[in-house]
Each structure stands twice: as C-alpha cells, then as structure tokens.
PDB file of N, CA and C in Angstrom:
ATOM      1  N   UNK A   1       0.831  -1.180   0.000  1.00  0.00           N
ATOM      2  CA  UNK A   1       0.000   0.000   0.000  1.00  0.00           C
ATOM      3  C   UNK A   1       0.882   1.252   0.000  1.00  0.00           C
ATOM      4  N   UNK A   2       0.828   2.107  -0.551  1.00  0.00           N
ATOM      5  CA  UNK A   2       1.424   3.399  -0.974  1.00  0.00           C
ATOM      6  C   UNK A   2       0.676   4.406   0.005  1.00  0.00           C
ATOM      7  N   UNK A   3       2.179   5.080   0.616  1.00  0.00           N
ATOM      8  CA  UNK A   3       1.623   6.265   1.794  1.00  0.00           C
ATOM      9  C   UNK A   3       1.186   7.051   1.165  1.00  0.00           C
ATOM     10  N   UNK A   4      -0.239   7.649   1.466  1.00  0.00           N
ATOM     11  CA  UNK A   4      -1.022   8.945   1.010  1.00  0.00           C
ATOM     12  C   UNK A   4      -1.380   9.697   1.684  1.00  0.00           C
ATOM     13  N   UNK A   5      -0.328  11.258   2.004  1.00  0.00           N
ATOM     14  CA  UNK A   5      -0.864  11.880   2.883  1.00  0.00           C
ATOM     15  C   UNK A   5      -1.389  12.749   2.823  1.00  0.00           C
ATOM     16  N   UNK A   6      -2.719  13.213   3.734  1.00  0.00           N
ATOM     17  CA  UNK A   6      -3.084  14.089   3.557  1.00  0.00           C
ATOM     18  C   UNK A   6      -4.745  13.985   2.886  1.00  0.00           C
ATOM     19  N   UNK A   7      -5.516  14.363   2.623  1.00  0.00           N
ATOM     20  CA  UNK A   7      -6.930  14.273   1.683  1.00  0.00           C
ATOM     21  C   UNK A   7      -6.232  14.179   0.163  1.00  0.00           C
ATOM     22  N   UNK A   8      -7.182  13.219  -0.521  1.00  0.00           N
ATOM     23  CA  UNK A   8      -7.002  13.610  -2.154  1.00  0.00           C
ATOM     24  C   UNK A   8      -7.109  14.810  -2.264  1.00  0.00           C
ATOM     25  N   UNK A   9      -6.159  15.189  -3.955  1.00  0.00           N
ATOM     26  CA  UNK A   9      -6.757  16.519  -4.026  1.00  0.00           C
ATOM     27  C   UNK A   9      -7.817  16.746  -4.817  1.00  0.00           C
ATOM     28  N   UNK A  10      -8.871  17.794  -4.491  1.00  0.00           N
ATOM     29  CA  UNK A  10     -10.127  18.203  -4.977  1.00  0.00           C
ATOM     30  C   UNK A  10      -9.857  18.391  -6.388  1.00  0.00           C
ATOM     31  N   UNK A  11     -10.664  18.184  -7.335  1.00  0.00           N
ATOM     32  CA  UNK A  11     -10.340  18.817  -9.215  1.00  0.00           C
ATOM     33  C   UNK A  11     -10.720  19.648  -8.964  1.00  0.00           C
ATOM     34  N   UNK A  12     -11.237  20.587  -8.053  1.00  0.00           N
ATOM     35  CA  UNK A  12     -11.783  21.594  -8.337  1.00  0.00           C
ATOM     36  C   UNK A  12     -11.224  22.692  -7.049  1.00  0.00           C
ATOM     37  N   UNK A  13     -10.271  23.985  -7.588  1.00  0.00           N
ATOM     38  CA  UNK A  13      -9.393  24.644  -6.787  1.00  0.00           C
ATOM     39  C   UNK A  13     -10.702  25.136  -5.686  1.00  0.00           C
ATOM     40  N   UNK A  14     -11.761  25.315  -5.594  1.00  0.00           N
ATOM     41  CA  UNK A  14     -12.721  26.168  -4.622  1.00  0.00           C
ATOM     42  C   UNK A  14     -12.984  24.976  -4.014  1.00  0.00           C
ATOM     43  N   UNK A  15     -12.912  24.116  -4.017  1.00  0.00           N
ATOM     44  CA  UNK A  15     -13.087  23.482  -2.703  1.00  0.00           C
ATOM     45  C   UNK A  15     -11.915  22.815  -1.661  1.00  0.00           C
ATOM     46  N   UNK A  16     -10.913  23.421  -2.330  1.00  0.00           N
ATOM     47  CA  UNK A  16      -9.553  23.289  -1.351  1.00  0.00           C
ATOM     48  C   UNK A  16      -9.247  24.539  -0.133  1.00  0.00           C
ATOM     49  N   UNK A  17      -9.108  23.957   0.854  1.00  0.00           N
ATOM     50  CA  UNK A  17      -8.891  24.889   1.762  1.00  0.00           C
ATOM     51  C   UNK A  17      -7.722  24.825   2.550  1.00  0.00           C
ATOM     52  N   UNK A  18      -7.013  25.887   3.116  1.00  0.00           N
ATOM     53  CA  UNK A  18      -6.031  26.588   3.049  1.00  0.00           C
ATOM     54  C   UNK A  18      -5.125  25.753   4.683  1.00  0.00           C
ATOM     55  N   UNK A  19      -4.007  25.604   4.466  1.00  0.00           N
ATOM     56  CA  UNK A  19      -3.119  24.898   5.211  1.00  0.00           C
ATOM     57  C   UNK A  19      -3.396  23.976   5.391  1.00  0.00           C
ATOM     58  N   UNK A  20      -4.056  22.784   4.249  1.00  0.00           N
ATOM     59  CA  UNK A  20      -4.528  21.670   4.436  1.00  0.00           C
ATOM     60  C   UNK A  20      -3.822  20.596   3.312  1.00  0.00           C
ATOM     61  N   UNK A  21      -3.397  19.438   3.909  1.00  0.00           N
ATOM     62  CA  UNK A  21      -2.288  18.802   3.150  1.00  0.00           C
ATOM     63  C   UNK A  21      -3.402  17.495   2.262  1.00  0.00           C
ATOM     64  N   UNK A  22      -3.019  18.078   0.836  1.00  0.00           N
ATOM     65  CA  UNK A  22      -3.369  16.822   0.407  1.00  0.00           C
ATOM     66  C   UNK A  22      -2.291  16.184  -0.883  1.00  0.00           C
ATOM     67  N   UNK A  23      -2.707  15.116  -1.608  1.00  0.00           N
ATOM     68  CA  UNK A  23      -2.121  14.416  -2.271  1.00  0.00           C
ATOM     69  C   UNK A  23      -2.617  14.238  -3.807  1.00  0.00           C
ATOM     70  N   UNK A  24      -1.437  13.657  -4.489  1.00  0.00           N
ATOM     71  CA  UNK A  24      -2.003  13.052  -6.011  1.00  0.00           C
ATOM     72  C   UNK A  24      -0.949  12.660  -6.643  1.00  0.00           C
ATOM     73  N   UNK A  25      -1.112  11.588  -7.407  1.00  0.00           N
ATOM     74  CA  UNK A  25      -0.379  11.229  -7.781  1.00  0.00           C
ATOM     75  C   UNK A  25       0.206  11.844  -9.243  1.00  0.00           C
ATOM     76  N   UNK A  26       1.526  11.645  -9.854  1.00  0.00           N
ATOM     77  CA  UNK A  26       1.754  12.711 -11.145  1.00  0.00           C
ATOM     78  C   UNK A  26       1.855  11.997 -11.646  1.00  0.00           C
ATOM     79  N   UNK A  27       1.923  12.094 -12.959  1.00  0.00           N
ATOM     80  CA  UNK A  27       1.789  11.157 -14.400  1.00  0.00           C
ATOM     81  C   UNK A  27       2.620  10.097 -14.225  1.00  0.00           C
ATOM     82  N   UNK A  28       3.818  10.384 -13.346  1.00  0.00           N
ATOM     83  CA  UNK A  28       4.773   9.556 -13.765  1.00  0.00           C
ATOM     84  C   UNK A  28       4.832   7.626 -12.740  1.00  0.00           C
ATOM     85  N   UNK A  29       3.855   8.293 -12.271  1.00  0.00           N
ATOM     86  CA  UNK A  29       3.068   7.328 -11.058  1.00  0.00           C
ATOM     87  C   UNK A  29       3.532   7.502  -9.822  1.00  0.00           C
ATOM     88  N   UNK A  30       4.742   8.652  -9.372  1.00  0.00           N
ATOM     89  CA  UNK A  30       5.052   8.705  -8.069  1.00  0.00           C
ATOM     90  C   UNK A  30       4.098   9.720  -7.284  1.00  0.00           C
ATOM     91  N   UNK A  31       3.812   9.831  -6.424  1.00  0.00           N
ATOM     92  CA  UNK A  31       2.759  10.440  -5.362  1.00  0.00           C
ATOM     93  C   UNK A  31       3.054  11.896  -4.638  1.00  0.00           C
ATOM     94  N   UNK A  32       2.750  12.807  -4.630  1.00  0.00           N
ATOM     95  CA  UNK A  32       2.971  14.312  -4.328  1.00  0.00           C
ATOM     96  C   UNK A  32       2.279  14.628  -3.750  1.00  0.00           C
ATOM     97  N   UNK A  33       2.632  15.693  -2.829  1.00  0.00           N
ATOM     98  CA  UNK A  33       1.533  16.233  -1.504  1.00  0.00           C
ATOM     99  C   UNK A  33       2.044  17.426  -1.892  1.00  0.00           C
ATOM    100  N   UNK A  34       0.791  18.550  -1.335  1.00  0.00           N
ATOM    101  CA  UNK A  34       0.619  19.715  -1.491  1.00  0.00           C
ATOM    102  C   UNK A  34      -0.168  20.053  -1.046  1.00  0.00           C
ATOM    103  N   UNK A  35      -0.044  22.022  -0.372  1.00  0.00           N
ATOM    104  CA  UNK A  35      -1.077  22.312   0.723  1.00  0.00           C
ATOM    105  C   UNK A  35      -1.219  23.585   0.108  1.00  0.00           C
ATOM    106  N   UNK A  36      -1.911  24.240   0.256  1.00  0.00           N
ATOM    107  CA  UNK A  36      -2.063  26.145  -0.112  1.00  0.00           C
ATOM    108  C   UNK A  36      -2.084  26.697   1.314  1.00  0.00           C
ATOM    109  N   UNK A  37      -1.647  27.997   0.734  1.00  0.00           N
ATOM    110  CA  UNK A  37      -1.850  29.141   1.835  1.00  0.00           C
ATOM    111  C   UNK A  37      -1.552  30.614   1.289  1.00  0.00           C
ATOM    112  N   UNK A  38      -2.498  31.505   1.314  1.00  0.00           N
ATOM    113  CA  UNK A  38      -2.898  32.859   0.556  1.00  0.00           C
ATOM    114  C   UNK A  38      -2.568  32.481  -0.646  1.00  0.00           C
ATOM    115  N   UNK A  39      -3.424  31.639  -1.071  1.00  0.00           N
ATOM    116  CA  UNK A  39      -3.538  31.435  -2.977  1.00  0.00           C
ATOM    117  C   UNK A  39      -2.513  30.857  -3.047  1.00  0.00           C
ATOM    118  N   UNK A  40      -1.051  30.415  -2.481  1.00  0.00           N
ATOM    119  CA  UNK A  40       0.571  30.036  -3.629  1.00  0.00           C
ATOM    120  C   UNK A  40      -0.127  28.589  -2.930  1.00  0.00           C
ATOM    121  N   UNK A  41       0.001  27.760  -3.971  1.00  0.00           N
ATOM    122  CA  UNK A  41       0.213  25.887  -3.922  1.00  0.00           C
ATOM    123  C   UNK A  41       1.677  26.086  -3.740  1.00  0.00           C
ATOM    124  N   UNK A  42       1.829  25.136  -2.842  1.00  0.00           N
ATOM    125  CA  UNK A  42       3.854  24.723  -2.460  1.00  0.00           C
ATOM    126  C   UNK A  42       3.497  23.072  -2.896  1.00  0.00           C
ATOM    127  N   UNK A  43       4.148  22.579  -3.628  1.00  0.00           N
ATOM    128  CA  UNK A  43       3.771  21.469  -3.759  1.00  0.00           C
ATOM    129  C   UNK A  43       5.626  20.345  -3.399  1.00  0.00           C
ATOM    130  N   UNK A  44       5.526  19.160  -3.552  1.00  0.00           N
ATOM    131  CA  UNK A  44       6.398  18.167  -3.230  1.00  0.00           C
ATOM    132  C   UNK A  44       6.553  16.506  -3.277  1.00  0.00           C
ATOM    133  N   UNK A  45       7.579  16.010  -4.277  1.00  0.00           N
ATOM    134  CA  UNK A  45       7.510  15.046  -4.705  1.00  0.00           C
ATOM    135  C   UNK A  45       7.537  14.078  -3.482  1.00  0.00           C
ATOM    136  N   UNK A  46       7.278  12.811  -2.939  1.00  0.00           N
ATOM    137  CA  UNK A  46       7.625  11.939  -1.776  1.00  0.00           C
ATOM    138  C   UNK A  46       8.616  11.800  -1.853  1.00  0.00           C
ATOM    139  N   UNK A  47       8.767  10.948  -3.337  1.00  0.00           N
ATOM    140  CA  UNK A  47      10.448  10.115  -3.138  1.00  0.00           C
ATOM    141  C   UNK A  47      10.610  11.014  -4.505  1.00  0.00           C
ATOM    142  N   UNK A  48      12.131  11.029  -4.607  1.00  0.00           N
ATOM    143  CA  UNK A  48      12.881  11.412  -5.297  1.00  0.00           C
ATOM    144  C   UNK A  48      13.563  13.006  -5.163  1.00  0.00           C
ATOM    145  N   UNK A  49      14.708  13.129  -5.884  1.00  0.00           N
ATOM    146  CA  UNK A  49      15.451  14.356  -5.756  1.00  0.00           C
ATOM    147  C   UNK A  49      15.300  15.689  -6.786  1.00  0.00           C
ATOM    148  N   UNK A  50      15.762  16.586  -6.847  1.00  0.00           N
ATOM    149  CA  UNK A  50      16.183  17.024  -8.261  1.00  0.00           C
ATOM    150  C   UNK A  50      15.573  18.396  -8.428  1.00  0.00           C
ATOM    151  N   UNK A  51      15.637  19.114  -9.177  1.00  0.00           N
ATOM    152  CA  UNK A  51      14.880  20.332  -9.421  1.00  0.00           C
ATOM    153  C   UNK A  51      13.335  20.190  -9.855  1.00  0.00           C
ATOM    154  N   UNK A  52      12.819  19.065  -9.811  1.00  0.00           N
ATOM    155  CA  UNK A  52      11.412  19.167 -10.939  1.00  0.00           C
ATOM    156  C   UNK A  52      10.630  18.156  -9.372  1.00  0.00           C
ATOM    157  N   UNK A  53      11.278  18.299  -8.261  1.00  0.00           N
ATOM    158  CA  UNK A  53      10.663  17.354  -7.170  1.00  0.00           C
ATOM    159  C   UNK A  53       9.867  18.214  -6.031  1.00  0.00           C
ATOM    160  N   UNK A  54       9.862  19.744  -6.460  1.00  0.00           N
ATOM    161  CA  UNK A  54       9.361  20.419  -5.576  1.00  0.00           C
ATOM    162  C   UNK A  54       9.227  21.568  -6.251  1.00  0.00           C
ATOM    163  N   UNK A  55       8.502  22.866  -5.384  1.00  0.00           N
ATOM    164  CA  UNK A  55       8.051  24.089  -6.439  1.00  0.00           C
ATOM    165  C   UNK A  55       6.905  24.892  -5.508  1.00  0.00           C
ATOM    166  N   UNK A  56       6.545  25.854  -6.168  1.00  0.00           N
ATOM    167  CA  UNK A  56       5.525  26.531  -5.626  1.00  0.00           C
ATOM    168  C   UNK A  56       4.364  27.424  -6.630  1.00  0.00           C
ATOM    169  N   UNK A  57       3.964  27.522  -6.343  1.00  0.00           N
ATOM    170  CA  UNK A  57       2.800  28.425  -7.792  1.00  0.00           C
ATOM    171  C   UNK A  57       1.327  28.579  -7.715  1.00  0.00           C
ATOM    172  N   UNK A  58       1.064  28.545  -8.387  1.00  0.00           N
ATOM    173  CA  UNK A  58      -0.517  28.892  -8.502  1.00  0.00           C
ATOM    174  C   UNK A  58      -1.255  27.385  -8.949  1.00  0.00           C
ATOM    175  N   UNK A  59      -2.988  27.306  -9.274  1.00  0.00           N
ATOM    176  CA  UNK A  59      -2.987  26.282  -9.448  1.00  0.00           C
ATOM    177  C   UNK A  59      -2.847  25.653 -10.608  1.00  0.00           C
ATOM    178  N   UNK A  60      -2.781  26.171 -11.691  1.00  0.00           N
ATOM    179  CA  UNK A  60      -2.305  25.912 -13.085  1.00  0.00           C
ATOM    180  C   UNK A  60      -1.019  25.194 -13.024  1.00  0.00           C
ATOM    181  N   UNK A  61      -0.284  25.856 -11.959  1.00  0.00           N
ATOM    182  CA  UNK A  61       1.370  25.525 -12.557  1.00  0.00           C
ATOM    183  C   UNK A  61       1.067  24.204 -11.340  1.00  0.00           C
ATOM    184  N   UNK A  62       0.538  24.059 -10.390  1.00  0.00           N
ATOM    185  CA  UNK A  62       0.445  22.736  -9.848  1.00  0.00           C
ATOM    186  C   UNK A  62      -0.260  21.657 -10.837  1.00  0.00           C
ATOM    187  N   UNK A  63      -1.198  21.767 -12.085  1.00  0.00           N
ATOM    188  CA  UNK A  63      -1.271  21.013 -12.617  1.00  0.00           C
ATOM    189  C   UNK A  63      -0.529  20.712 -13.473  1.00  0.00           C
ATOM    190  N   UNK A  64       0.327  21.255 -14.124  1.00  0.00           N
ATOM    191  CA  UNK A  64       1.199  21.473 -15.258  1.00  0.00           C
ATOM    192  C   UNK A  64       2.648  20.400 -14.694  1.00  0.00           C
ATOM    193  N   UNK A  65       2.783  20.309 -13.132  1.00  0.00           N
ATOM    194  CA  UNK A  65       3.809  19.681 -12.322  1.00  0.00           C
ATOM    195  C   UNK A  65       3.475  18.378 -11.942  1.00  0.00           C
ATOM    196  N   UNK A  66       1.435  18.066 -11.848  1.00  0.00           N
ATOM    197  CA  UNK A  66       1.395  16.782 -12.236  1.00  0.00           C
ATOM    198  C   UNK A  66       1.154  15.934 -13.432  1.00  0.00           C
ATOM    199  N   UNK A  67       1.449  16.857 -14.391  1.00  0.00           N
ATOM    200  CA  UNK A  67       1.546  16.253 -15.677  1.00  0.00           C
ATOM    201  C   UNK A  67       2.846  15.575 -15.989  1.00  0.00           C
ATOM    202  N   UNK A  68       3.870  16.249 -15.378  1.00  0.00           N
ATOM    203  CA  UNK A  68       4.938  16.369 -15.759  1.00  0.00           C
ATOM    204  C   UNK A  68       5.770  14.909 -15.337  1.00  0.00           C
TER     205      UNK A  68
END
C-alpha cells in the first residue's frame, strides 16, 4: 500500500482549503503532496530528488507539475 498523505486533491481549486495537506499522484506514477496558503500551492515530490521534485505556484502551474 502506498503512503497517502493528507486528503485527495479536490479537481476543483474552490473546494480546497487553506493549510490543508493533500495528495495526487503525477503522471509519472510517483505520489505528491501539497497544501495552499494565501492562494501560492507549495507542492512536493515523496520520493525522489532534483529540481522538478518540488516548487511553488498557482494552481495551473500545480497542474502542469502533475503532468509532468
């Protein structure tokens, strides 16, 4: 079983609320958590290193990071 922390995340940015940790998985099948607070998504890969394993933005660019 694969650690998931946090609530799924909502598809829909208005029903996410603020300093609240949730999860999803990115295309690539590894699993990412991410929380908001005053509008910026901070988001973060579980496992792995590198420049493309963490970030911060709006919610566009958080989807654009689980595409990726």
């Amino acid at each position: 079983m694969t650690f998931q922390p946090g609530r799924p995340l909502p598809a829909d940015p208005q029903t996410t609320q603020e300093r609240t940790l949730y999860h999803a998985p990115r295309m690539s099948g590894v699993m990412g958590s991410m929380t908001r607070e005053g509008g910026t998504w901070q988001w973060r890969q579980l496992r792995g290193d590198g420049p493309d394993a963490y970030g911060t933005g709006g919610w566009n660019d958080l989807q654009k990071w689980l595409q990726g």
